[in-house]
Protein backbone atom coordinates (compact mmCIF):
# COMPACT_ATOMS: atom_id res chain seq x y z
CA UNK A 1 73.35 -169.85 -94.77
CA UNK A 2 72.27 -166.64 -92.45
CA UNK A 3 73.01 -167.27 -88.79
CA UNK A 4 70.44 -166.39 -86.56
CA UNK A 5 69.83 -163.10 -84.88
CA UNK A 6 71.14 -162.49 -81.25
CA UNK A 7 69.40 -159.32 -79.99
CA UNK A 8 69.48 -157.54 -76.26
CA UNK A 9 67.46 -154.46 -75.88
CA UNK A 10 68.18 -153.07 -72.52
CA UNK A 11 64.71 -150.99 -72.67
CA UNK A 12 62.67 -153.81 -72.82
CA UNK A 13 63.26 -154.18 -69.06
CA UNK A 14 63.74 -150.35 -68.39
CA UNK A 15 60.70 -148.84 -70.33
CA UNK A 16 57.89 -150.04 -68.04
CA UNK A 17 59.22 -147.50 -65.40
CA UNK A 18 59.61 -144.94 -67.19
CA UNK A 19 57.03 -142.25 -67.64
CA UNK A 20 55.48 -141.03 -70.47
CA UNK A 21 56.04 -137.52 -71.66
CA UNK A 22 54.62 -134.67 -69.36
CA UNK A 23 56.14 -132.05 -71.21
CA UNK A 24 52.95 -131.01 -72.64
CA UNK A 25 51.94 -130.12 -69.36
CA UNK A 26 54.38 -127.02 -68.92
CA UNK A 27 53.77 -123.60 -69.79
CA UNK A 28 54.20 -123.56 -73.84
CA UNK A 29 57.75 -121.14 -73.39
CA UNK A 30 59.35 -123.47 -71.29
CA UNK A 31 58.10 -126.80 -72.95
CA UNK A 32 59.44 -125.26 -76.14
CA UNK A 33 62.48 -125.10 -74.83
CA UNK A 34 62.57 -128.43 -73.57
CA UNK A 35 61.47 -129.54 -77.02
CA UNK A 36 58.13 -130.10 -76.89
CA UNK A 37 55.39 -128.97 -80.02
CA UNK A 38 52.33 -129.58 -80.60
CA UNK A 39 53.25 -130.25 -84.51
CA UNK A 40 56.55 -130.87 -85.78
CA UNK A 41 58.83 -127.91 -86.39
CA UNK A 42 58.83 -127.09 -90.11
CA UNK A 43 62.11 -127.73 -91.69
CA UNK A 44 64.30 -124.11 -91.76
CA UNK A 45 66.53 -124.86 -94.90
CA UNK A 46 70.27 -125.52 -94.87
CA UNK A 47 71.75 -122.40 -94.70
CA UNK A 48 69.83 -121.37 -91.81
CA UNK A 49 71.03 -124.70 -90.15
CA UNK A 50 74.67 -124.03 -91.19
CA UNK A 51 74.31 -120.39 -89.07
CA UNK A 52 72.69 -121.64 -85.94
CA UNK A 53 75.26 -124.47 -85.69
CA UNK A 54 77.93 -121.90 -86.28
CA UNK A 55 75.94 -119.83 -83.69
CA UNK A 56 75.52 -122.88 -81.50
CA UNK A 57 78.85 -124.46 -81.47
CA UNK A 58 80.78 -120.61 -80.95
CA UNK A 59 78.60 -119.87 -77.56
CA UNK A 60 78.59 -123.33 -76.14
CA UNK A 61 82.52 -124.08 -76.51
CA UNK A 62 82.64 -120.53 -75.77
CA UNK A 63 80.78 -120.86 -72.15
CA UNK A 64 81.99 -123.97 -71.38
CA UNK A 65 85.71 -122.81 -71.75
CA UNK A 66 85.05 -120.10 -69.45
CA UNK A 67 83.66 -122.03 -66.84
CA UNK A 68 86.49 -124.08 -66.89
CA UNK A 69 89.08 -121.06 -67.10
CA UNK A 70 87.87 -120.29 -63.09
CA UNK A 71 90.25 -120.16 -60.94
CA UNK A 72 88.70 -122.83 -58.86
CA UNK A 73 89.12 -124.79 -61.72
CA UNK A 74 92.33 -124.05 -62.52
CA UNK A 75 93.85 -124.54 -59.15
CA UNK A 76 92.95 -128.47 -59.95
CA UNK A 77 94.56 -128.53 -63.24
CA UNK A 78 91.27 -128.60 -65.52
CA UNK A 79 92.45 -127.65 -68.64
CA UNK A 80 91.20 -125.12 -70.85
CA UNK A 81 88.96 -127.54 -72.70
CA UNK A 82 88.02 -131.58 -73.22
CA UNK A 83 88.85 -131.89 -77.01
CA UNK A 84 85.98 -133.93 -77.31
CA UNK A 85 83.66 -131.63 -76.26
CA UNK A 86 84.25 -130.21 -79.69
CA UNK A 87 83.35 -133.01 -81.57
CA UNK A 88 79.74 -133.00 -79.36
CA UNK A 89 79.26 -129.71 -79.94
CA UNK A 90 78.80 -130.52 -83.80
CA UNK A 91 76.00 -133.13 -82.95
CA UNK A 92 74.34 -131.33 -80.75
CA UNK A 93 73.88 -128.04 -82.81
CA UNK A 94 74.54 -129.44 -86.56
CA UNK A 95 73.06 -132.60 -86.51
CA UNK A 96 70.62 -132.59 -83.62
CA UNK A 97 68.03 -134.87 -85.52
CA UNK A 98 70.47 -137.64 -85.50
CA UNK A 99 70.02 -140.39 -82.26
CA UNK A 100 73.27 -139.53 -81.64
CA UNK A 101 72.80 -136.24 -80.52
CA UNK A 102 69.86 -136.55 -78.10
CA UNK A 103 70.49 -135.97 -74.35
CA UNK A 104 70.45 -140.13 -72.92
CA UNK A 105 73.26 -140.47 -75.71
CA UNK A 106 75.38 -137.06 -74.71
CA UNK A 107 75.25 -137.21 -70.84
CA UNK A 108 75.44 -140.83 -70.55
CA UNK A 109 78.02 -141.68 -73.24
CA UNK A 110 80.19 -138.83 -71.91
CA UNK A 111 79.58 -140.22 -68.37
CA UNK A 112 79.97 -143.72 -69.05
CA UNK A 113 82.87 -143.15 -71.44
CA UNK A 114 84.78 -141.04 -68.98
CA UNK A 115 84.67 -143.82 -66.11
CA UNK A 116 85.94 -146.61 -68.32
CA UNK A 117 88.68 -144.49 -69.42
CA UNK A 118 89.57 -143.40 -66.31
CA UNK A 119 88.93 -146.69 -64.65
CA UNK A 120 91.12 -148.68 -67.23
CA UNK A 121 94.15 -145.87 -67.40
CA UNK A 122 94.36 -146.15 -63.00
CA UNK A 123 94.57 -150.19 -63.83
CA UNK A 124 97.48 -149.61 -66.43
CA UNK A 125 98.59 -147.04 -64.50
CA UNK A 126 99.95 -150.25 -61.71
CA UNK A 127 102.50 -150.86 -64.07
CA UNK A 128 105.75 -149.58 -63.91
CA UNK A 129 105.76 -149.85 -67.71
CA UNK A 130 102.57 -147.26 -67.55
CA UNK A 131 104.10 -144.50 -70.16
CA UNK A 132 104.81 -147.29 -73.29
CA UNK A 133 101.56 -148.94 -72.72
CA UNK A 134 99.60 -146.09 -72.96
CA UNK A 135 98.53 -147.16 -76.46
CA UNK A 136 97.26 -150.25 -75.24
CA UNK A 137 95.02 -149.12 -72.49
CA UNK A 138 94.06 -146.23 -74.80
CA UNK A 139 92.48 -148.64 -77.57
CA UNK A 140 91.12 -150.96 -74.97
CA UNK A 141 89.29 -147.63 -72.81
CA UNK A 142 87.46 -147.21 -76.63
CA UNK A 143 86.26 -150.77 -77.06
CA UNK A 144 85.12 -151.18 -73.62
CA UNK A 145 83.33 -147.77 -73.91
CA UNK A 146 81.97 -148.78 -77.36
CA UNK A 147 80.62 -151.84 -75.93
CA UNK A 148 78.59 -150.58 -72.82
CA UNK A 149 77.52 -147.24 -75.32
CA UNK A 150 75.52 -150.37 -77.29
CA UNK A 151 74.46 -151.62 -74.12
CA UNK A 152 72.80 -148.81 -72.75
CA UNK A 153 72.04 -147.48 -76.18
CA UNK A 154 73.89 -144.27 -75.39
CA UNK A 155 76.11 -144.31 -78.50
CA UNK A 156 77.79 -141.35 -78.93
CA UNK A 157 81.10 -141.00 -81.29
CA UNK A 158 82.61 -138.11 -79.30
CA UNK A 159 82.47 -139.84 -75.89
CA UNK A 160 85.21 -142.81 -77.66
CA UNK A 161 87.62 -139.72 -77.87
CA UNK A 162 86.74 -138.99 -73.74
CA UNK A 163 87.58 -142.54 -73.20
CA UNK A 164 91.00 -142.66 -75.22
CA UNK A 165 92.02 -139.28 -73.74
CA UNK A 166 91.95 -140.53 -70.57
CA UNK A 167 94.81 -142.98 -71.85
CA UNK A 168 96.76 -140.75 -74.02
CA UNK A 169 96.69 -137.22 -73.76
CA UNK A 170 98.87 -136.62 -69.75
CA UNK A 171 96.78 -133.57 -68.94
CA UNK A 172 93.23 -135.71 -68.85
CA UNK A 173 95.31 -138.52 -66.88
CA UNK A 174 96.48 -136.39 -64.54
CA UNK A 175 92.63 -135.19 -63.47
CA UNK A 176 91.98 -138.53 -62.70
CA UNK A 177 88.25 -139.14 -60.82
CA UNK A 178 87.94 -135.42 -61.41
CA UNK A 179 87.42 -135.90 -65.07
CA UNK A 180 83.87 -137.27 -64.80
CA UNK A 181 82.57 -134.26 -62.65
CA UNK A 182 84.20 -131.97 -65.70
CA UNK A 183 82.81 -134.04 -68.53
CA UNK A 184 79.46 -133.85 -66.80
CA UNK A 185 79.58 -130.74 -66.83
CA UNK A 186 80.99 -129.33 -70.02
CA UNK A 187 78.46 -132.10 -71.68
CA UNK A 188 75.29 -130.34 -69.13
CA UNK A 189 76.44 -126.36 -70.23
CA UNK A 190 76.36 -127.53 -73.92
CA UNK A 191 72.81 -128.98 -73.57
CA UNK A 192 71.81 -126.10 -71.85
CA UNK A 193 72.78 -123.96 -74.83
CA UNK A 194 71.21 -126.14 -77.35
CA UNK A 195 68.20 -126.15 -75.63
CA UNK A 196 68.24 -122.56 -76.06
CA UNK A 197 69.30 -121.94 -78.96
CA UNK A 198 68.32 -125.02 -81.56
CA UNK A 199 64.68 -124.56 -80.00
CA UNK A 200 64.48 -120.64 -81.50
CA UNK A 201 63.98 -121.91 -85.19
CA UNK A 202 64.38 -125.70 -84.93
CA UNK A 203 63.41 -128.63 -82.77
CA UNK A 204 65.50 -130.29 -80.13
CA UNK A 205 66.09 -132.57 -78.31
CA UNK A 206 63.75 -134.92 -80.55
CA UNK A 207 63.04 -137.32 -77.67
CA UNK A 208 64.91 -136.99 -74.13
CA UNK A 209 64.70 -140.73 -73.21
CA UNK A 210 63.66 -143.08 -76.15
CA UNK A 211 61.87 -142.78 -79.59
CA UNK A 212 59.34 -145.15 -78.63
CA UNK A 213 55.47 -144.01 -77.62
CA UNK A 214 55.63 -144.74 -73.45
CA UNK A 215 51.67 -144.48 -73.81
CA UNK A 216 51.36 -147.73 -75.35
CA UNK A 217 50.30 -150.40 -73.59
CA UNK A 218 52.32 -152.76 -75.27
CA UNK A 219 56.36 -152.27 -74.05
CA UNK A 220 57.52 -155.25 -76.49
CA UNK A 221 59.16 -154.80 -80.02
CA UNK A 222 57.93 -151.57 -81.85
CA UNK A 223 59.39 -152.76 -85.02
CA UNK A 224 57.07 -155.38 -86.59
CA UNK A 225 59.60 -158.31 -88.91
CA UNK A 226 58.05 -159.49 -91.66
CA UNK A 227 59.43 -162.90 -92.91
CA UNK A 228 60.63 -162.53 -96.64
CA UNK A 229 58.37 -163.76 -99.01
CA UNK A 230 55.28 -162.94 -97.37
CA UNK A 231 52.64 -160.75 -97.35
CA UNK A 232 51.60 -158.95 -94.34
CA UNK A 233 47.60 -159.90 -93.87
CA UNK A 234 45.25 -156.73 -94.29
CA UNK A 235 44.96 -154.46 -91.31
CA UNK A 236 41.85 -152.88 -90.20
CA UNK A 237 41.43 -149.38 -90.96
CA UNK A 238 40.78 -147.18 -88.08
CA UNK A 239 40.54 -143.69 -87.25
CA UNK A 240 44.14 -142.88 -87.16
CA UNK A 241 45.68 -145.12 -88.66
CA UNK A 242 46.30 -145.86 -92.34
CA UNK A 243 45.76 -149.06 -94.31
CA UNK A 244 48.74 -151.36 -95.10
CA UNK A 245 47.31 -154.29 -97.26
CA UNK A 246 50.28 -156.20 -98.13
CA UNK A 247 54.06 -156.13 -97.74
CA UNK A 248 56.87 -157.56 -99.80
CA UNK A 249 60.24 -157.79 -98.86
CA UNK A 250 61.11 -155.09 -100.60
CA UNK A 251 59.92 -152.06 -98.79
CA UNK A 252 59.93 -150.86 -95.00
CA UNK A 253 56.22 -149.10 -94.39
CA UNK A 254 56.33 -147.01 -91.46
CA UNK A 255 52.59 -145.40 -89.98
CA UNK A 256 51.28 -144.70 -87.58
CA UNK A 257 50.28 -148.05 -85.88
CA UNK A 258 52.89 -150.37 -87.08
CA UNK A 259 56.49 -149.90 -88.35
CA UNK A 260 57.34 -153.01 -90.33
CA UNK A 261 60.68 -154.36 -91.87
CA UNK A 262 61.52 -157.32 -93.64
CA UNK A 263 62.99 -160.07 -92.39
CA UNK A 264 66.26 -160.00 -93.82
CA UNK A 265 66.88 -156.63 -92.55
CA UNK A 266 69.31 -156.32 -89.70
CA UNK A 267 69.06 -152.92 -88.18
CA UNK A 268 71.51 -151.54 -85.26
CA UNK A 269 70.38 -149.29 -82.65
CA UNK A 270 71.10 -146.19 -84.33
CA UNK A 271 68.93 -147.07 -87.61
CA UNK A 272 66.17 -148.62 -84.61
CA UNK A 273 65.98 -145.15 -83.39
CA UNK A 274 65.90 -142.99 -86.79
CA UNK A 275 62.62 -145.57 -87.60
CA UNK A 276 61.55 -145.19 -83.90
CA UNK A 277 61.83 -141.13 -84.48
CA UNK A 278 59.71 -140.86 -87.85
CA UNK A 279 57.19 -142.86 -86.26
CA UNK A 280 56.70 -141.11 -82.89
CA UNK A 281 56.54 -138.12 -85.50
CA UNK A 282 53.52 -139.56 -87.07
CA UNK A 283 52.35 -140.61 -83.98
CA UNK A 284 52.50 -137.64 -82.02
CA UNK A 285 54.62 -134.72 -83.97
CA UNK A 286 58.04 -135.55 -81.82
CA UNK A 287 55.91 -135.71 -78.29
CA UNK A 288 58.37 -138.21 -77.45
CA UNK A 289 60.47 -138.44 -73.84
């Protein structure tokens, strides 16, 4: 017996203020390297992605260590690096297709991440008993963090290792408030590069806010559920659209006016987004915001 569903999408209520994409209205250099085309970016071949992620992740842990090497910086007791900068660095240059990687999920996970940590470590840290229950507020920093990441569909793997740093490594304790300015801005300087550099040969980010078209007029569920067993009736064919006569619950038929799953298909919000992606690609060749 299948239980029923219980789904929350927090962009039901926050789409209808945001706007739709305007970077087509920049001058083409600069809306390039926001991440705009016209048509999607062809695809470059592996080996070509293995060298500008080497590229990518060298400069950007590169820049952001030397910002944080300042004396300024220093004289608050930054250290050199936020280990889990590292572990962003390889989404946003290797993997930058992946939902994971685009900026709402970066700078917001890292954000959020970083004041739950911090927030939960300053409530442990009441205790006398602070130093052996470090584990403890360390594991409950990433579930908290994991939770409000699926809230705000910012999930992003690297900002769980922000949130159990805060907990468990002394140095990131010790910068207390300080750490979300810092993560903020390590996460910012490696965007900044990426933008730069994954937009000379590739495409990124794919969307800055969602997947989803913003110039529909229809804000509701994108992804169409078929019940199992049934066909889906005939669809007029239109100008830009093509023709989906019948689905079984077999296959998942994505085009441009309809993306439609079976029933019996429970997606998260990461496989949401990969569906959401190809489809704003047929829509609009990644025009998304």
């Amino acid at each position: 017996m299948r239980l029923a569903a219980c789904n929350f999408d927090l962009d039901r209520y926050i789409n209808p203020y945001i706007s739709s994409s305007w970077l087509h209205l920049l001058p083409k250099p600069i809306a390039r390297f926001l991440g705009y085309r016209h048509d999607p970016a062809p695809s470059i071949g592996n080996v070509l992605v293995w060298w500008w992620a080497f590229i990518g992740a060298f400069s950007g842990l590169l820049i952001v260590e030397a910002v944080f090497q300042t004396k300024k910086l220093q004289g608050e007791g930054v250290p050199m690096v936020i280990a889990s900068l590292g572990a962003t660095a390889i989404l946003e240059y290797h993997t930058i297709d992946s939902p994971l990687a685009q900026p709402r999920n970066t700078l917001f996970g890292q954000i959020f991440s970083a004041t739950i940590g911090i927030s939960i470590t300053k409530l442990f840290h009441l205790s006398p008993h602070f130093e052996s229950l470090r584990w403890v507020a360390g594991a409950l920093s990433v579930g908290v963090a994991s939770a409000v990441m699926g809230i705000t569909k910012t999930v992003h793997p690297p900002a769980g290792a922000t949130a159990l740093l805060c907990a468990t490594e002394p140095a990131i304790t010790s910068l207390g408030w300080l750490l979300i300015p810092m993560i903020t801005l390590g996460t910012t300087l490696l965007l900044a590069v990426a933008l730069l550099l994954n937009n000379i040969q590739r495409q990124f980010p794919v969307y800055w806010w969602t997947p989803v078209d913003l110039r529909r007029p229809l804000m509701g569920d994108d992804i169409e559920r078929v019940p199992s067993g049934t066909e889906k009736p005939e669809v007029a064919p239109t100008a830009s659209s093509s023709v989906t006569h019948a689905i079984d619950d077999q296959r998942i038929i994505i085009n441009k006016e309809h993306i439609l799953v079976p029933d019996w298909i429970a997606l998260d919000d990461d496989e949401r987004a990969t569906l959401e992606i190809l489809h704003t690609k047929l829509i609009n060749g990644c025009g998304g915001v």
